[in-house]
Protein backbone atom coordinates (compact mmCIF):
# COMPACT_ATOMS: atom_id res chain seq x y z
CA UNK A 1 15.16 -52.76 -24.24
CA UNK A 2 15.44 -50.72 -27.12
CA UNK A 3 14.36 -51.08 -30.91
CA UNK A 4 17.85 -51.08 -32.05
CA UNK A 5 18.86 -53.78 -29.89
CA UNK A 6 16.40 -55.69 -31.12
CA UNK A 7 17.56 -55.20 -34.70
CA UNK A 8 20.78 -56.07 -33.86
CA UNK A 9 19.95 -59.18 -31.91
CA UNK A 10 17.84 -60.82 -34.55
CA UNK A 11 20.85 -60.03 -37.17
CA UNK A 12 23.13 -61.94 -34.96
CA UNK A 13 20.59 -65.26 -34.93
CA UNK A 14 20.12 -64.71 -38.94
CA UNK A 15 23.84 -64.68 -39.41
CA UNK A 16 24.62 -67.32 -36.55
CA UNK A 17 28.20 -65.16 -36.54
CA UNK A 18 29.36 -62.66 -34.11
CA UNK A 19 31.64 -60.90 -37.11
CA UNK A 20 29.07 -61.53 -40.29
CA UNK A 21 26.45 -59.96 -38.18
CA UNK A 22 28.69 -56.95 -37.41
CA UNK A 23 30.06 -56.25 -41.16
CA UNK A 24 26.16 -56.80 -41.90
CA UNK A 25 25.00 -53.78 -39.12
CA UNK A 26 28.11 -51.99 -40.56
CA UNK A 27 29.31 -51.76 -36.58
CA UNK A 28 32.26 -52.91 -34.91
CA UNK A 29 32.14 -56.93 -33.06
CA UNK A 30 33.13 -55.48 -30.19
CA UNK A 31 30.22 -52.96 -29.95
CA UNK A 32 27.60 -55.58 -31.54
CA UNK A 33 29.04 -58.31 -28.32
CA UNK A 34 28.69 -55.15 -26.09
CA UNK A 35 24.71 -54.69 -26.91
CA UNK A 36 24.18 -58.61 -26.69
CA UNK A 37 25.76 -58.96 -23.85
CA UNK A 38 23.99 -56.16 -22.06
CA UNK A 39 20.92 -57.53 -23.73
CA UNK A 40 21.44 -60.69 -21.89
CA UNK A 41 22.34 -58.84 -18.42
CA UNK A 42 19.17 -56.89 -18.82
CA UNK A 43 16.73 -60.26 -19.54
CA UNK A 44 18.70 -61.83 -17.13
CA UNK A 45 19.07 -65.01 -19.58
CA UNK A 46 21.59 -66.34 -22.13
CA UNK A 47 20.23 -65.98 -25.37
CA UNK A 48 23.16 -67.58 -27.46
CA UNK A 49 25.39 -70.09 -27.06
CA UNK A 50 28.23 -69.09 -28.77
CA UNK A 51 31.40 -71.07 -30.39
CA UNK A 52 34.74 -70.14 -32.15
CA UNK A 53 33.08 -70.95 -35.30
CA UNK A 54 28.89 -70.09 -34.80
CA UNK A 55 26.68 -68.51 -32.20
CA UNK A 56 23.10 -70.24 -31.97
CA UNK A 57 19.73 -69.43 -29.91
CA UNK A 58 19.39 -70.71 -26.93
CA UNK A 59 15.66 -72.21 -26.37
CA UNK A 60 15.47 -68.38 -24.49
CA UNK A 61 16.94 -66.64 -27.30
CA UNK A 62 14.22 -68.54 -29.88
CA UNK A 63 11.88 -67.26 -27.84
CA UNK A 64 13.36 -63.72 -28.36
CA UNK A 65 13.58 -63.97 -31.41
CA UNK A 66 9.77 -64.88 -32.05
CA UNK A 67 8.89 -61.95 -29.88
CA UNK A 68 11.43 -59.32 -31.70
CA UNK A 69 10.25 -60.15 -34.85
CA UNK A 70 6.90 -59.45 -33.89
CA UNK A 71 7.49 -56.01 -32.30
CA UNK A 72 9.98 -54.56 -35.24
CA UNK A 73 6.81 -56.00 -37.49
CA UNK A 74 4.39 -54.00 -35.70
CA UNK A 75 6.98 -50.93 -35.39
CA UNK A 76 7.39 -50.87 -39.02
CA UNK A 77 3.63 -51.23 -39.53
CA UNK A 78 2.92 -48.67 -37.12
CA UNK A 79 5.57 -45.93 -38.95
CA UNK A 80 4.23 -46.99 -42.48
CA UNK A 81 0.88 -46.57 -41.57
CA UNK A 82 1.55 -42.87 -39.89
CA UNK A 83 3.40 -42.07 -43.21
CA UNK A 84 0.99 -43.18 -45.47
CA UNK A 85 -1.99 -41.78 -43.07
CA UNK A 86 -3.49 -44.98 -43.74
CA UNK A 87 -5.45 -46.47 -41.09
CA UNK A 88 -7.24 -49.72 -40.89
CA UNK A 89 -10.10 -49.52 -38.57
CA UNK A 90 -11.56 -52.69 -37.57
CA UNK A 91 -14.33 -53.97 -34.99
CA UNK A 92 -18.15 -53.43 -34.27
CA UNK A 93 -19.95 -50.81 -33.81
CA UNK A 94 -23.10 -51.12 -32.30
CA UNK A 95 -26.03 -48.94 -32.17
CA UNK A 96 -30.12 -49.48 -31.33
CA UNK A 97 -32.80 -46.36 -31.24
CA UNK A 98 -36.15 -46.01 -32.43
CA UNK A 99 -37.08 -46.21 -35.72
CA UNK A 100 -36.93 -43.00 -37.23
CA UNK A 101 -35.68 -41.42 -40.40
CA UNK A 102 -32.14 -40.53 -38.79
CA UNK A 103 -31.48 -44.58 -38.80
CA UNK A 104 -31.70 -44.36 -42.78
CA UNK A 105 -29.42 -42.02 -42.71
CA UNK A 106 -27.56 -43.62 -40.41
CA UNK A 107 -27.50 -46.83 -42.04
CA UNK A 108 -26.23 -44.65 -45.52
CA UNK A 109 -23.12 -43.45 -43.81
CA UNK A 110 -22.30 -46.33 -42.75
CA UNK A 111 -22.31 -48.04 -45.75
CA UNK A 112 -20.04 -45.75 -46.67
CA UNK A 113 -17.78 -46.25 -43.58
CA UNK A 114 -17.38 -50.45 -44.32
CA UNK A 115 -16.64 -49.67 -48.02
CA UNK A 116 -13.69 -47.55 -46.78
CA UNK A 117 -13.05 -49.58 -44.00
CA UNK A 118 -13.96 -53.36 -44.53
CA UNK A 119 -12.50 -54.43 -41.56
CA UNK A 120 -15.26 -52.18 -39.91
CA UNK A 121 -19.03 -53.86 -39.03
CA UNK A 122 -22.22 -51.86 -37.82
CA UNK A 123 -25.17 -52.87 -36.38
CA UNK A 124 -27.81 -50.93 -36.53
CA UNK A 125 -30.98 -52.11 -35.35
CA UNK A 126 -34.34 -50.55 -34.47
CA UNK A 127 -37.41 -50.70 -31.42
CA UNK A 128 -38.97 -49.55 -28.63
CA UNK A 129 -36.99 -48.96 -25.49
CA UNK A 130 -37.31 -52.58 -24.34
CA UNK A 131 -36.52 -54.22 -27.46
CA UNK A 132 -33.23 -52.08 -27.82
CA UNK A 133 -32.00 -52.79 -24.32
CA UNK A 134 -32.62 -56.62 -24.95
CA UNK A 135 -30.94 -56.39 -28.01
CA UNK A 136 -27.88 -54.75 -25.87
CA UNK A 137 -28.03 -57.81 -23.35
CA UNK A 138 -28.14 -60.29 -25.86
CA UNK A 139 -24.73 -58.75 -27.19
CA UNK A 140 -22.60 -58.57 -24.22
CA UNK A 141 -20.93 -61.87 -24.34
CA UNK A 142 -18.92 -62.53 -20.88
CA UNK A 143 -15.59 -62.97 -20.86
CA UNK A 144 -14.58 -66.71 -19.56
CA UNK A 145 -11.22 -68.00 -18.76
CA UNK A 146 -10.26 -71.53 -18.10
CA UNK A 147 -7.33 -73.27 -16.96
């Protein structure tokens, strides 16, 4: 499945027209039919029910169209963020030791860190060798499915 596909797919649902779709992508009907309908042989499902006057989503295609949206989103994010070098770190980092001066340091730079990237938490927290491996079990939180 590729990107352009995609693109062309979710122009089709937005216009609901075979032709209005194609004059939008500046590309032929025949060639925009072409990639839908190999679209469809490659999913293996009908994504459009189509009419002389409309073509609609099929309950497949909605589901498509949900997902395409979601992957050109994340595409454009990605290429923005890689020209913009602009990257938005986010979780938790972690770390226990014994109390020493280092862990002021520490505890400076990563100040610094969150203010740049809020998105980003630390946890910095001090003891003896006990208390920081207690710490550590206390933070592993299994992971639990149900049905």
């Amino acid at each position: 499945m590729e990107l352009r596909t995609l693109s062309y797919f979710l122009a089709v649902a937005r216009e609901q027209n075979m032709t209005e779709a194609a004059n939008v992508l500046h590309v032929t009907q025949p060639t925009l039919s072409r990639q839908i309908a190999d679209l469809e042989d490659e999913l293996g499902k009908k994504l459009f029910t189509r009419t002389s006057r409309s073509t609609v989503l099929t309950e497949d295609g909605m589901h498509l169209h949900q997902r395409a949206e979601e992957i050109l989103a994340l595409v454009n994010q990605t290429e923005d963020e890689m020209k913009n070098d602009t990257i938005d770190l986010a979780g938790c980092i972690r770390i226990g030791a014994g109390e020493t001066h280092a862990m002021h340091i520490l505890a400076d730079l990563f100040a610094e860190l969150h203010s740049r990237y809020p998105r980003l938490t630390v946890e910095l927290f001090t003891g003896n060798a006990d208390t920081v491996e207690d710490e550590q079990q206390s933070a592993i939180k299994p992971f639990v499915t149900s049905r």
